[in-house]
C-alpha atoms as a PDB file:
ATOM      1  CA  UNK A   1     -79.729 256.130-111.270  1.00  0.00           C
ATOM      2  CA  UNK A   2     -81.173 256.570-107.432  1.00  0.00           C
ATOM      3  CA  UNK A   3     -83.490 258.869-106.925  1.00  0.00           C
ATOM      4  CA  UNK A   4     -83.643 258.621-103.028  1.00  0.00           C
ATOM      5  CA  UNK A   5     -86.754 257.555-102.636  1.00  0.00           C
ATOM      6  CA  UNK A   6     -88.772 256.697 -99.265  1.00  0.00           C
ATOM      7  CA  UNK A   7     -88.011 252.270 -98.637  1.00  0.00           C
ATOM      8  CA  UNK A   8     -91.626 251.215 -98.370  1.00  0.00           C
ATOM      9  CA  UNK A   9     -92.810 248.938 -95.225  1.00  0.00           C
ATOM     10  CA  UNK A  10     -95.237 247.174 -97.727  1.00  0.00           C
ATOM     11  CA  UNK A  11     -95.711 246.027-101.066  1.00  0.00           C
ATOM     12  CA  UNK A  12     -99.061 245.633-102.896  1.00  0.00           C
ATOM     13  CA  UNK A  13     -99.579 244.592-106.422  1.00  0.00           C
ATOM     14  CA  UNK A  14    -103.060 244.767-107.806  1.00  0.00           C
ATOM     15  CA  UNK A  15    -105.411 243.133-110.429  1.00  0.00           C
ATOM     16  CA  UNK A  16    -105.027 243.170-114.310  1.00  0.00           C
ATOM     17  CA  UNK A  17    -106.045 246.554-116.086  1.00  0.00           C
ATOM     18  CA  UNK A  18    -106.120 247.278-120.129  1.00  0.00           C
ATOM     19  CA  UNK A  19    -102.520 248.821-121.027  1.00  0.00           C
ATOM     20  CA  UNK A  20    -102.372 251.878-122.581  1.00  0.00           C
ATOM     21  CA  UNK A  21    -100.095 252.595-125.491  1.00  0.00           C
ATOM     22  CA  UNK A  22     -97.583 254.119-123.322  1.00  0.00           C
ATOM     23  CA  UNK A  23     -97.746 251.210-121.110  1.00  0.00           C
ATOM     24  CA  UNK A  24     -96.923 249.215-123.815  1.00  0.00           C
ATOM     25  CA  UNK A  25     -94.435 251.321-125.237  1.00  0.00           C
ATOM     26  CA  UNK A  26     -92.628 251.711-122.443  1.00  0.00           C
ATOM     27  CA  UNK A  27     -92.584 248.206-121.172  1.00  0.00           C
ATOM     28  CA  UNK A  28     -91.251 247.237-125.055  1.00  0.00           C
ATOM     29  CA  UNK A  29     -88.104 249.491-124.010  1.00  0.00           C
ATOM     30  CA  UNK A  30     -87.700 248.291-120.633  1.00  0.00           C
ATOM     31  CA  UNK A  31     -87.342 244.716-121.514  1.00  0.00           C
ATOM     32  CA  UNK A  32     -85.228 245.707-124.336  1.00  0.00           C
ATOM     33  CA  UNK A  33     -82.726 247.865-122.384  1.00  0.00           C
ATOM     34  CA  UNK A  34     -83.231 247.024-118.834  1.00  0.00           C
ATOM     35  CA  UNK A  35     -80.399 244.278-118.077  1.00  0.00           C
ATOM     36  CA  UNK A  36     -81.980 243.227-115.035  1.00  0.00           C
ATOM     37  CA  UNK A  37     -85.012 242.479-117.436  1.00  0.00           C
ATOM     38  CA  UNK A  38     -82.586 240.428-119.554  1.00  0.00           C
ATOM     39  CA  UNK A  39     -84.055 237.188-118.529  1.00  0.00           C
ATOM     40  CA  UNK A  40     -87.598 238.605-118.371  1.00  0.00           C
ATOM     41  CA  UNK A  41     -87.156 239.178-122.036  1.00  0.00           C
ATOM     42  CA  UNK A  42     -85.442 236.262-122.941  1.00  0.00           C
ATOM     43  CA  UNK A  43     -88.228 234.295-121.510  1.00  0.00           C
ATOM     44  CA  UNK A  44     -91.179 235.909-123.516  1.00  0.00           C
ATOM     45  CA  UNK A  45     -89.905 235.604-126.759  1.00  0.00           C
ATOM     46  CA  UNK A  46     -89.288 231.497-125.925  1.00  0.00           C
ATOM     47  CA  UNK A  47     -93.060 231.652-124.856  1.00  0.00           C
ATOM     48  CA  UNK A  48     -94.005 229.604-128.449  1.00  0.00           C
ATOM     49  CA  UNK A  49     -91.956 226.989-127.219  1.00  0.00           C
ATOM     50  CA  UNK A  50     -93.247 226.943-124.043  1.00  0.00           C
ATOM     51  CA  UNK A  51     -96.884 226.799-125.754  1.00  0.00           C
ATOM     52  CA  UNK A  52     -95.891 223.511-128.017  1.00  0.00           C
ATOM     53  CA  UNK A  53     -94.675 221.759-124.261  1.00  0.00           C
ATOM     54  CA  UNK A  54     -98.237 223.160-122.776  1.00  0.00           C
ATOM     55  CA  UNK A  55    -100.143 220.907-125.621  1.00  0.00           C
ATOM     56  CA  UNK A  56     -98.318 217.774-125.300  1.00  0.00           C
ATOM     57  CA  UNK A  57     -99.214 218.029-121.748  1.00  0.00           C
ATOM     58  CA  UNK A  58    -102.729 218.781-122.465  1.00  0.00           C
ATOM     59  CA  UNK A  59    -104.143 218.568-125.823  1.00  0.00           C
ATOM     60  CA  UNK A  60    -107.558 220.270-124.884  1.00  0.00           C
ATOM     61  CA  UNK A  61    -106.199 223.553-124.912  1.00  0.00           C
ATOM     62  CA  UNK A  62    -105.519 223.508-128.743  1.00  0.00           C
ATOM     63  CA  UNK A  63    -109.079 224.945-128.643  1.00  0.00           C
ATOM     64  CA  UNK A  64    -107.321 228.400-127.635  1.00  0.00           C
ATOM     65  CA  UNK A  65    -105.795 230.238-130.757  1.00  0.00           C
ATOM     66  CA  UNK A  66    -102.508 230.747-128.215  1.00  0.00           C
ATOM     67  CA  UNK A  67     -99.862 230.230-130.824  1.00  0.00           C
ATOM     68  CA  UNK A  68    -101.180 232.869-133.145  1.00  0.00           C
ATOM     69  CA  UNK A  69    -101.375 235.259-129.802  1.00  0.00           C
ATOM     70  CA  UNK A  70     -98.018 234.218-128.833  1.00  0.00           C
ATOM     71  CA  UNK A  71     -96.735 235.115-132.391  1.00  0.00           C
ATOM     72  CA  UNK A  72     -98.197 238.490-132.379  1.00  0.00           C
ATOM     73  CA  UNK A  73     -96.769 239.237-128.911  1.00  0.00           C
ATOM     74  CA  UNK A  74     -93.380 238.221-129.844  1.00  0.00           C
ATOM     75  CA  UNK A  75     -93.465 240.509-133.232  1.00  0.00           C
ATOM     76  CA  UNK A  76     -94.088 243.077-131.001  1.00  0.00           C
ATOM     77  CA  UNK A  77     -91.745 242.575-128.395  1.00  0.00           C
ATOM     78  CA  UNK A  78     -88.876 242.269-131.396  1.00  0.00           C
ATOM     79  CA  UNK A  79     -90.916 245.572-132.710  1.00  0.00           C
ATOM     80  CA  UNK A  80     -91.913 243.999-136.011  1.00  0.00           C
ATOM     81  CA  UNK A  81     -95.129 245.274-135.191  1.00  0.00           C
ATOM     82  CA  UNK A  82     -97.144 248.200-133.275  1.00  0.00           C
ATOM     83  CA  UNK A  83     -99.364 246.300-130.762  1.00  0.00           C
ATOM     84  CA  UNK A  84     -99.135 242.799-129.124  1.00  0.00           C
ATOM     85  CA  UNK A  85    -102.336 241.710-130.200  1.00  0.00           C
ATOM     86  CA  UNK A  86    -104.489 242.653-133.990  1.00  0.00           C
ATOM     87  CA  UNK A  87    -108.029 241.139-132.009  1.00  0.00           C
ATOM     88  CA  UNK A  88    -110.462 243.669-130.931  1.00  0.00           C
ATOM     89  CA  UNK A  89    -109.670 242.579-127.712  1.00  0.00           C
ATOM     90  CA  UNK A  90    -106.825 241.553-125.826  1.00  0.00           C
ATOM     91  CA  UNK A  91    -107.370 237.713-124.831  1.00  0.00           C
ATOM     92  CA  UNK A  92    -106.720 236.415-121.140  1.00  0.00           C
ATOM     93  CA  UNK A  93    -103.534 234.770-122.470  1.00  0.00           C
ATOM     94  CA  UNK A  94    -101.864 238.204-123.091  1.00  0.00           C
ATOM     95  CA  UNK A  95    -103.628 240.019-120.764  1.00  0.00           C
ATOM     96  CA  UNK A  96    -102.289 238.354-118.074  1.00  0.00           C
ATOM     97  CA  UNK A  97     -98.807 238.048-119.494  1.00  0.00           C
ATOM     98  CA  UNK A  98     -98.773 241.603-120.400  1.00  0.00           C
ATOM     99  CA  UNK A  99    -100.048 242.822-116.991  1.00  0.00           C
ATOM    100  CA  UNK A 100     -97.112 240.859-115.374  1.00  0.00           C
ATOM    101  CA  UNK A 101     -94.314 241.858-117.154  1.00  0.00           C
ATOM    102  CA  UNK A 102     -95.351 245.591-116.582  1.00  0.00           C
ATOM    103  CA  UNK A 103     -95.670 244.907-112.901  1.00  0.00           C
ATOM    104  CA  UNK A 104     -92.208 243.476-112.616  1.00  0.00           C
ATOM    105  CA  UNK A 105     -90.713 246.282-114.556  1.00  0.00           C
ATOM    106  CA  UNK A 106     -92.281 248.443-112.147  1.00  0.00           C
ATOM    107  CA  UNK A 107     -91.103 246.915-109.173  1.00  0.00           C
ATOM    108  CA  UNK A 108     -87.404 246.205-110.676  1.00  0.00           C
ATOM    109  CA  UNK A 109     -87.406 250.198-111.945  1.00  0.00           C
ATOM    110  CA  UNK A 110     -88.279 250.980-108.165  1.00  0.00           C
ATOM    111  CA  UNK A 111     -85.662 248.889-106.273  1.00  0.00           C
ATOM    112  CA  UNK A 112     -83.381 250.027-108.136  1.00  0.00           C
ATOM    113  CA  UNK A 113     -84.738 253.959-107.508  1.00  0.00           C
ATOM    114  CA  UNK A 114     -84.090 253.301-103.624  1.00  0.00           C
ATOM    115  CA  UNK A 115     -80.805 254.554-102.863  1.00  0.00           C
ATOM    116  CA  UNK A 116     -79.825 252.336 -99.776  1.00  0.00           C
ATOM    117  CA  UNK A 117     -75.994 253.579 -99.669  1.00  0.00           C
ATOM    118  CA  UNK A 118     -75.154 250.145 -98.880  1.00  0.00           C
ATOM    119  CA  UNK A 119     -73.719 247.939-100.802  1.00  0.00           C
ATOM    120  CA  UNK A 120     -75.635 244.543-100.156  1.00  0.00           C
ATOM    121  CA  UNK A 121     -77.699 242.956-102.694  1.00  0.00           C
ATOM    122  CA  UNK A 122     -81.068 245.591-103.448  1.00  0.00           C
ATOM    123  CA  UNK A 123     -83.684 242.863-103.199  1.00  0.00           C
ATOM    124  CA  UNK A 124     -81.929 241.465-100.363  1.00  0.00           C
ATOM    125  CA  UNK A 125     -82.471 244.840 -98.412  1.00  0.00           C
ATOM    126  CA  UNK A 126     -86.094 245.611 -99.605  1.00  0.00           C
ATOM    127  CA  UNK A 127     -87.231 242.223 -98.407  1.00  0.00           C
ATOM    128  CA  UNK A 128     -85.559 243.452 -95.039  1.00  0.00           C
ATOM    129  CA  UNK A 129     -87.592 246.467 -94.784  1.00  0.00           C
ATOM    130  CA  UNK A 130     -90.532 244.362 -95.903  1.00  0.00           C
ATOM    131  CA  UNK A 131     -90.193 242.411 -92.813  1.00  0.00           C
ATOM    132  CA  UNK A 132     -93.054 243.855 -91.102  1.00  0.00           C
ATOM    133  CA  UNK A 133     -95.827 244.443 -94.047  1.00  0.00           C
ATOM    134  CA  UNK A 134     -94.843 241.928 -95.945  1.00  0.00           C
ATOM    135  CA  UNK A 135     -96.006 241.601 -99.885  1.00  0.00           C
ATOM    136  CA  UNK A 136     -99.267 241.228-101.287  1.00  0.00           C
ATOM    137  CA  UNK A 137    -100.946 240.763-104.678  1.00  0.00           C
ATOM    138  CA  UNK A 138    -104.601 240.329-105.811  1.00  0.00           C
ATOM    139  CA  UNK A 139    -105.536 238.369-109.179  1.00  0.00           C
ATOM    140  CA  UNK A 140    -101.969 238.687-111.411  1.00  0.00           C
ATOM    141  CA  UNK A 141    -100.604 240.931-108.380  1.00  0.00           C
ATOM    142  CA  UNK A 142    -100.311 237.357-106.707  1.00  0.00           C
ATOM    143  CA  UNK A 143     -97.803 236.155-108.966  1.00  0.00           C
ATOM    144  CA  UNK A 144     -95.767 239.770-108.539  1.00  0.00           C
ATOM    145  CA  UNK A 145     -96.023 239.528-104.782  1.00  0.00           C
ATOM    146  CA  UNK A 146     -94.969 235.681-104.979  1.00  0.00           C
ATOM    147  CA  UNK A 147     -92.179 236.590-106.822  1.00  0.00           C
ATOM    148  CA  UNK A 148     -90.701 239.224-104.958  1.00  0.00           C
ATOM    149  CA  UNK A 149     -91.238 238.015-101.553  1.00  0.00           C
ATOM    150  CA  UNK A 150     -89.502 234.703-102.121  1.00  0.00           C
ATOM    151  CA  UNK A 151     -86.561 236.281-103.920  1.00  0.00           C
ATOM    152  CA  UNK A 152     -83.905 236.964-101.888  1.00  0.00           C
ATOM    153  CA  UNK A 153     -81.629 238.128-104.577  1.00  0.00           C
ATOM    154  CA  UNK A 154     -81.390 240.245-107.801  1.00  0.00           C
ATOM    155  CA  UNK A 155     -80.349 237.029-108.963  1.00  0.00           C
ATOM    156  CA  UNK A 156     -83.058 234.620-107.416  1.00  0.00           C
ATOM    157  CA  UNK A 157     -85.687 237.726-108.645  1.00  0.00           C
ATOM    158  CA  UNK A 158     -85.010 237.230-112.253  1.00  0.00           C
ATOM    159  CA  UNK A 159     -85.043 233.389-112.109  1.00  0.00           C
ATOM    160  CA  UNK A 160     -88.086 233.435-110.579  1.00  0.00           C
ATOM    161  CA  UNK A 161     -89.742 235.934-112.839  1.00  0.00           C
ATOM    162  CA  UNK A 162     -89.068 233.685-115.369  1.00  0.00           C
ATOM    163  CA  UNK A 163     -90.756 230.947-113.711  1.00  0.00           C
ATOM    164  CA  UNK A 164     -93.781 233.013-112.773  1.00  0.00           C
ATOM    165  CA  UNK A 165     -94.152 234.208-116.321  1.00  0.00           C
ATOM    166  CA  UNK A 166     -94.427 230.997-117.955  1.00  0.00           C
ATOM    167  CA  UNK A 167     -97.359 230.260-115.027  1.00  0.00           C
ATOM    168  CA  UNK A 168     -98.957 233.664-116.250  1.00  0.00           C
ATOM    169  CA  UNK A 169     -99.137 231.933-119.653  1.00  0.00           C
ATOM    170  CA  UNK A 170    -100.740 228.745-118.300  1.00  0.00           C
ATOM    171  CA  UNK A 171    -103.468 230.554-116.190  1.00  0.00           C
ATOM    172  CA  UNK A 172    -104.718 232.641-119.251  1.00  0.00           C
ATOM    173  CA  UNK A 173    -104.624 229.522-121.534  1.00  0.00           C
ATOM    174  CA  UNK A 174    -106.786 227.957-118.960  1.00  0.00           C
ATOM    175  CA  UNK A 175    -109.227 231.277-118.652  1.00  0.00           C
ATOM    176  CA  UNK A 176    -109.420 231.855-122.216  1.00  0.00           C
ATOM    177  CA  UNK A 177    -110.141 227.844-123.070  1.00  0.00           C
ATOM    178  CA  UNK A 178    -112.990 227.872-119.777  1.00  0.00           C
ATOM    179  CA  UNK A 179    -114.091 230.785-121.729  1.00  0.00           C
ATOM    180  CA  UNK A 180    -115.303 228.739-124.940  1.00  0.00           C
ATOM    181  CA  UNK A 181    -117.358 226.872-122.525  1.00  0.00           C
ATOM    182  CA  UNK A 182    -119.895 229.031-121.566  1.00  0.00           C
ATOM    183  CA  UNK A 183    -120.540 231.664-118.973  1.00  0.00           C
ATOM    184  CA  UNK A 184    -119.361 231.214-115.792  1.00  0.00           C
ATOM    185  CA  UNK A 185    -120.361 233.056-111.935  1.00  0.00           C
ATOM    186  CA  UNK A 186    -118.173 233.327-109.235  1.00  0.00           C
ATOM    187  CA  UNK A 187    -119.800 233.297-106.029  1.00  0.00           C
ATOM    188  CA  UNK A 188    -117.528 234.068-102.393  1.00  0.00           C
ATOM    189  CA  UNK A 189    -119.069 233.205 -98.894  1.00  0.00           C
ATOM    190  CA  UNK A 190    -117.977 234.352 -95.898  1.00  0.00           C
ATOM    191  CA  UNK A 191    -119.341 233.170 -92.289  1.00  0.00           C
ATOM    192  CA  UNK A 192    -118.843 234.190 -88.356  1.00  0.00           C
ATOM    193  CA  UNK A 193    -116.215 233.005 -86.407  1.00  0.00           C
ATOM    194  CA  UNK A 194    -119.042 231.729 -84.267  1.00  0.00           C
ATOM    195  CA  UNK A 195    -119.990 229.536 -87.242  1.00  0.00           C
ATOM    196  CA  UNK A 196    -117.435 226.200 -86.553  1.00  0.00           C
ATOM    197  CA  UNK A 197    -119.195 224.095 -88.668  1.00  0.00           C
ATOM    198  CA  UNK A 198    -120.190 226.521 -91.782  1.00  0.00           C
ATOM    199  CA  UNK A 199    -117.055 225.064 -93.768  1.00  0.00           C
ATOM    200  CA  UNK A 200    -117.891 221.432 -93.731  1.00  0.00           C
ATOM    201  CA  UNK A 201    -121.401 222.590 -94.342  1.00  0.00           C
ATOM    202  CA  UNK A 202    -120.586 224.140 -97.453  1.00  0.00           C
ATOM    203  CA  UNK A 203    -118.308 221.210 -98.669  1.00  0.00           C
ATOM    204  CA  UNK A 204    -120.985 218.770 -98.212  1.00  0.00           C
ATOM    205  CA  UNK A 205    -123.253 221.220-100.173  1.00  0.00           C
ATOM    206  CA  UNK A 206    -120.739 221.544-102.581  1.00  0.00           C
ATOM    207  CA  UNK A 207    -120.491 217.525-103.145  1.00  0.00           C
ATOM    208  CA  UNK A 208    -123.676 217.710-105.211  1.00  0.00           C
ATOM    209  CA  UNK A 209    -121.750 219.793-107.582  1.00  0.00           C
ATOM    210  CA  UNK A 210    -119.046 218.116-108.893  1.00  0.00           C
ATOM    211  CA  UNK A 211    -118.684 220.663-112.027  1.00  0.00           C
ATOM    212  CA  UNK A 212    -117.995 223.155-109.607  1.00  0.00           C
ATOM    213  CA  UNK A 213    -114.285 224.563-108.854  1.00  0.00           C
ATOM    214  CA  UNK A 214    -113.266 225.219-105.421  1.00  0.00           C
ATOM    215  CA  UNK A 215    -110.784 228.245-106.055  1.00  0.00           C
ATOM    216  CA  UNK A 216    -109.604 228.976-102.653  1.00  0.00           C
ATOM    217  CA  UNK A 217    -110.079 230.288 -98.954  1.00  0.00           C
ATOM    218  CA  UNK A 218    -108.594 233.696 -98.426  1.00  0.00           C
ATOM    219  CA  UNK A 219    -109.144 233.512 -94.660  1.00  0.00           C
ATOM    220  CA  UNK A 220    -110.788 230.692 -92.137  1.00  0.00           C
ATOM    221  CA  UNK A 221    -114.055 232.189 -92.348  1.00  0.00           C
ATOM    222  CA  UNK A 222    -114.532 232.585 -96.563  1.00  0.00           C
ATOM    223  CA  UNK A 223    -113.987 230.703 -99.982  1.00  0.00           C
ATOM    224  CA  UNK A 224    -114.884 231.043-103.194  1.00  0.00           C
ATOM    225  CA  UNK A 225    -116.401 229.078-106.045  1.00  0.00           C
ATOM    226  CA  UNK A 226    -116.311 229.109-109.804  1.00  0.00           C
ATOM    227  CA  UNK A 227    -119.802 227.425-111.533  1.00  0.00           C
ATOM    228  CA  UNK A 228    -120.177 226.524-114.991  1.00  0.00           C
ATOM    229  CA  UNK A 229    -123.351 228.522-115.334  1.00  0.00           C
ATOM    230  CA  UNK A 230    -125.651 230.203-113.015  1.00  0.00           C
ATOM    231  CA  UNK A 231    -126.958 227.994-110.417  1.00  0.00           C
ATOM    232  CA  UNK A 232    -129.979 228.388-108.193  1.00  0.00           C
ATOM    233  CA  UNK A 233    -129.228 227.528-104.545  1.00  0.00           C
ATOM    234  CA  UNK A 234    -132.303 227.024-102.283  1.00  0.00           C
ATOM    235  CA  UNK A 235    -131.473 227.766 -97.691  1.00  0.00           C
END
Protein backbone atom coordinates (compact mmCIF):
# COMPACT_ATOMS: atom_id res chain seq x y z
CA UNK A 1 0.00 0.00 0.00
CA UNK A 2 1.35 3.84 -0.64
CA UNK A 3 2.40 5.55 1.99
CA UNK A 4 2.92 8.99 0.22
CA UNK A 5 6.20 9.34 0.58
CA UNK A 6 8.62 12.31 -0.64
CA UNK A 7 10.00 10.98 -4.75
CA UNK A 8 13.71 11.29 -4.10
CA UNK A 9 16.02 13.37 -6.72
CA UNK A 10 18.80 10.72 -5.99
CA UNK A 11 19.50 7.30 -5.28
CA UNK A 12 22.53 5.94 -3.35
CA UNK A 13 23.21 2.41 -2.45
CA UNK A 14 26.13 1.70 -0.20
CA UNK A 15 28.77 -1.01 0.65
CA UNK A 16 28.14 -4.56 2.15
CA UNK A 17 27.38 -4.65 6.03
CA UNK A 18 26.83 -8.00 8.34
CA UNK A 19 22.87 -8.68 8.36
CA UNK A 20 21.23 -8.86 11.37
CA UNK A 21 18.68 -11.51 12.17
CA UNK A 22 15.91 -9.28 11.35
CA UNK A 23 17.54 -8.43 8.18
CA UNK A 24 17.52 -11.80 7.38
CA UNK A 25 14.26 -12.57 8.56
CA UNK A 26 12.67 -10.13 6.89
CA UNK A 27 14.32 -10.41 3.56
CA UNK A 28 13.30 -14.50 3.84
CA UNK A 29 9.56 -13.07 3.80
CA UNK A 30 9.98 -10.56 1.25
CA UNK A 31 11.23 -12.85 -1.37
CA UNK A 32 8.70 -15.29 -0.32
CA UNK A 33 5.64 -12.99 -0.54
CA UNK A 34 6.72 -10.05 -2.48
CA UNK A 35 5.51 -10.87 -6.22
CA UNK A 36 7.61 -8.33 -7.65
CA UNK A 37 10.47 -10.39 -5.89
CA UNK A 38 9.10 -13.47 -7.69
CA UNK A 39 11.95 -13.66 -10.04
CA UNK A 40 14.46 -12.46 -7.43
CA UNK A 41 13.55 -15.60 -5.62
CA UNK A 42 13.29 -17.83 -8.30
CA UNK A 43 16.76 -16.96 -9.24
CA UNK A 44 18.50 -17.71 -5.82
CA UNK A 45 17.28 -20.94 -5.25
CA UNK A 46 18.67 -21.94 -9.13
CA UNK A 47 22.02 -20.39 -7.80
CA UNK A 48 23.54 -24.34 -7.49
CA UNK A 49 22.99 -24.57 -10.98
CA UNK A 50 24.39 -21.54 -11.79
CA UNK A 51 27.56 -22.65 -9.58
CA UNK A 52 28.01 -26.17 -11.67
CA UNK A 53 28.00 -23.65 -15.18
CA UNK A 54 30.63 -21.25 -13.13
CA UNK A 55 33.14 -24.48 -12.87
CA UNK A 56 32.97 -25.71 -16.29
CA UNK A 57 33.90 -22.27 -17.20
CA UNK A 58 36.63 -22.14 -14.75
CA UNK A 59 37.74 -25.07 -12.88
CA UNK A 60 40.07 -23.06 -10.43
CA UNK A 61 37.36 -21.94 -8.41
CA UNK A 62 36.51 -25.51 -7.13
CA UNK A 63 39.02 -24.35 -4.46
CA UNK A 64 35.96 -22.28 -2.92
CA UNK A 65 33.55 -24.56 -0.82
CA UNK A 66 30.58 -22.51 -2.94
CA UNK A 67 28.28 -25.44 -3.41
CA UNK A 68 28.09 -26.28 0.24
CA UNK A 69 27.41 -22.27 0.81
CA UNK A 70 24.97 -22.27 -1.90
CA UNK A 71 23.17 -25.30 -0.25
CA UNK A 72 22.93 -23.72 3.06
CA UNK A 73 21.57 -20.48 1.56
CA UNK A 74 18.96 -22.19 -0.34
CA UNK A 75 17.75 -24.31 2.94
CA UNK A 76 17.30 -21.17 4.30
CA UNK A 77 15.63 -19.34 1.77
CA UNK A 78 13.01 -22.57 1.54
CA UNK A 79 13.22 -22.14 5.61
CA UNK A 80 14.59 -25.62 6.19
CA UNK A 81 16.92 -23.93 8.27
CA UNK A 82 17.52 -20.73 10.67
CA UNK A 83 20.53 -18.93 9.08
CA UNK A 84 22.03 -18.90 5.51
CA UNK A 85 25.29 -19.88 6.51
CA UNK A 86 26.51 -22.63 9.81
CA UNK A 87 30.48 -20.97 9.33
CA UNK A 88 31.56 -18.64 11.95
CA UNK A 89 31.58 -16.28 9.38
CA UNK A 90 29.66 -15.38 6.52
CA UNK A 91 31.96 -15.96 3.29
CA UNK A 92 32.24 -13.24 0.42
CA UNK A 93 30.06 -15.54 -1.72
CA UNK A 94 26.97 -14.94 0.53
CA UNK A 95 27.88 -11.86 1.76
CA UNK A 96 27.64 -10.29 -1.29
CA UNK A 97 24.59 -12.17 -2.46
CA UNK A 98 22.87 -11.55 0.72
CA UNK A 99 23.69 -7.80 0.81
CA UNK A 100 22.09 -7.54 -2.72
CA UNK A 101 19.03 -9.12 -2.41
CA UNK A 102 18.29 -6.95 0.77
CA UNK A 103 19.14 -3.85 -1.19
CA UNK A 104 16.74 -4.65 -3.97
CA UNK A 105 14.00 -5.47 -1.58
CA UNK A 106 14.58 -2.20 -0.20
CA UNK A 107 14.44 -0.29 -3.18
CA UNK A 108 11.37 -2.44 -4.74
CA UNK A 109 9.47 -1.97 -1.04
CA UNK A 110 10.15 1.88 -1.63
CA UNK A 111 8.92 2.39 -5.24
CA UNK A 112 6.24 0.85 -4.55
CA UNK A 113 5.70 3.20 -1.10
CA UNK A 114 5.70 6.36 -3.55
CA UNK A 115 2.27 7.10 -4.32
CA UNK A 116 2.62 8.86 -7.82
CA UNK A 117 -1.34 8.94 -8.56
CA UNK A 118 -0.46 8.15 -11.99
CA UNK A 119 -0.87 5.32 -13.55
CA UNK A 120 2.43 4.78 -15.68
CA UNK A 121 4.80 2.13 -14.95
CA UNK A 122 6.54 2.98 -11.06
CA UNK A 123 10.12 2.45 -12.18
CA UNK A 124 9.40 4.21 -15.26
CA UNK A 125 8.48 7.41 -13.17
CA UNK A 126 11.26 7.14 -10.46
CA UNK A 127 13.90 7.01 -13.15
CA UNK A 128 12.09 10.32 -14.33
CA UNK A 129 12.54 12.05 -11.16
CA UNK A 130 16.03 10.59 -11.06
CA UNK A 131 16.84 12.54 -14.06
CA UNK A 132 18.84 15.06 -12.38
CA UNK A 133 20.82 13.02 -9.45
CA UNK A 134 20.96 10.15 -11.07
CA UNK A 135 21.86 6.61 -9.16
CA UNK A 136 24.83 5.64 -7.43
CA UNK A 137 26.29 2.61 -5.62
CA UNK A 138 29.65 1.91 -3.88
CA UNK A 139 31.14 -1.80 -3.60
CA UNK A 140 27.67 -4.17 -3.98
CA UNK A 141 25.65 -0.71 -4.08
CA UNK A 142 27.14 -0.69 -7.75
CA UNK A 143 25.30 -3.56 -8.85
CA UNK A 144 21.88 -1.98 -7.06
CA UNK A 145 22.48 1.35 -8.73
CA UNK A 146 23.28 -0.53 -12.15
CA UNK A 147 20.26 -2.21 -11.88
CA UNK A 148 17.88 0.34 -11.23
CA UNK A 149 19.15 3.00 -13.39
CA UNK A 150 19.07 0.91 -16.54
CA UNK A 151 15.62 -0.48 -15.83
CA UNK A 152 13.09 1.27 -17.31
CA UNK A 153 10.35 -1.00 -16.26
CA UNK A 154 8.95 -3.08 -13.32
CA UNK A 155 9.41 -5.58 -15.84
CA UNK A 156 13.02 -4.79 -17.21
CA UNK A 157 13.85 -4.28 -13.07
CA UNK A 158 13.22 -7.84 -12.24
CA UNK A 159 15.01 -9.26 -15.33
CA UNK A 160 17.80 -7.44 -14.60
CA UNK A 161 17.97 -8.25 -10.94
CA UNK A 162 18.22 -11.54 -11.95
CA UNK A 163 21.08 -10.92 -14.07
CA UNK A 164 22.89 -8.82 -11.50
CA UNK A 165 22.43 -11.49 -8.89
CA UNK A 166 24.02 -14.24 -10.63
CA UNK A 167 27.16 -11.49 -11.16
CA UNK A 168 26.94 -11.00 -7.24
CA UNK A 169 27.65 -14.75 -7.10
CA UNK A 170 30.62 -14.60 -9.49
CA UNK A 171 32.37 -11.59 -7.74
CA UNK A 172 32.31 -13.34 -4.25
CA UNK A 173 33.49 -16.68 -5.80
CA UNK A 174 36.30 -14.69 -7.17
CA UNK A 175 36.98 -12.74 -3.60
CA UNK A 176 36.63 -15.70 -1.55
CA UNK A 177 39.04 -18.00 -4.05
CA UNK A 178 41.79 -14.62 -4.17
CA UNK A 179 41.30 -15.05 -0.55
CA UNK A 180 43.08 -18.62 -0.28
CA UNK A 181 45.92 -16.91 -1.88
CA UNK A 182 47.26 -14.83 0.55
CA UNK A 183 46.82 -11.33 1.82
CA UNK A 184 46.20 -8.79 -0.40
CA UNK A 185 46.52 -4.43 -0.12
CA UNK A 186 44.65 -2.17 -2.01
CA UNK A 187 46.33 0.93 -2.67
CA UNK A 188 44.22 4.22 -4.60
CA UNK A 189 46.23 7.25 -6.08
CA UNK A 190 44.95 10.27 -6.92
CA UNK A 191 46.95 13.24 -8.78
CA UNK A 192 46.32 17.14 -9.85
CA UNK A 193 44.67 18.06 -12.77
CA UNK A 194 47.91 19.86 -13.44
CA UNK A 195 49.54 16.41 -13.50
CA UNK A 196 48.84 15.33 -17.56
CA UNK A 197 51.21 12.81 -17.56
CA UNK A 198 50.77 11.11 -13.89
CA UNK A 199 48.51 8.30 -15.58
CA UNK A 200 50.91 6.97 -18.11
CA UNK A 201 53.45 7.37 -15.39
CA UNK A 202 51.80 5.08 -13.20
CA UNK A 203 51.03 2.48 -16.02
CA UNK A 204 54.55 2.27 -16.96
CA UNK A 205 55.31 1.80 -13.20
CA UNK A 206 52.76 -0.59 -13.03
CA UNK A 207 54.33 -2.76 -16.09
CA UNK A 208 56.92 -4.12 -13.67
CA UNK A 209 54.10 -5.68 -11.86
CA UNK A 210 52.37 -7.92 -13.83
CA UNK A 211 50.67 -9.77 -10.64
CA UNK A 212 49.09 -6.66 -9.99
CA UNK A 213 45.21 -5.91 -10.83
CA UNK A 214 44.25 -2.68 -12.21
CA UNK A 215 40.63 -2.37 -10.63
CA UNK A 216 39.49 0.84 -12.01
CA UNK A 217 39.57 4.78 -12.32
CA UNK A 218 36.74 6.44 -10.50
CA UNK A 219 37.58 9.84 -11.99
CA UNK A 220 40.50 11.20 -14.57
CA UNK A 221 42.70 12.07 -11.85
CA UNK A 222 42.65 8.48 -9.55
CA UNK A 223 42.78 4.55 -9.84
CA UNK A 224 43.19 1.91 -7.82
CA UNK A 225 45.23 -1.26 -7.51
CA UNK A 226 44.87 -4.65 -5.93
CA UNK A 227 48.62 -6.42 -5.00
CA UNK A 228 49.12 -9.86 -4.09
CA UNK A 229 51.00 -8.93 -0.97
CA UNK A 230 52.44 -5.84 0.40
CA UNK A 231 54.79 -4.21 -1.87
CA UNK A 232 57.45 -1.63 -1.17
CA UNK A 233 57.43 1.22 -3.72
CA UNK A 234 60.55 3.48 -3.72
CA UNK A 235 59.80 7.82 -5.44
Amino acid sequence: MATNQIAPSLLVFGPQTRPSPNDLADLRHELLTNPSLSKAYAAAVDLPKFWERLLMLDADLVQVPAKSHLHEFVEWLKGERETPYCAVKCPITLTFLLNFLIQIKQYVRFLHSVDSGEAEDAQFLMLKRLRRGGVHGFCVGFLCAIVVSLSKTESELADNAVRALRLALVIGVYVDKDSKNGITTCISARWRHKQTNALETALTLLKGYPEVMFILGSSDTTFTDLFPGIHRWYH
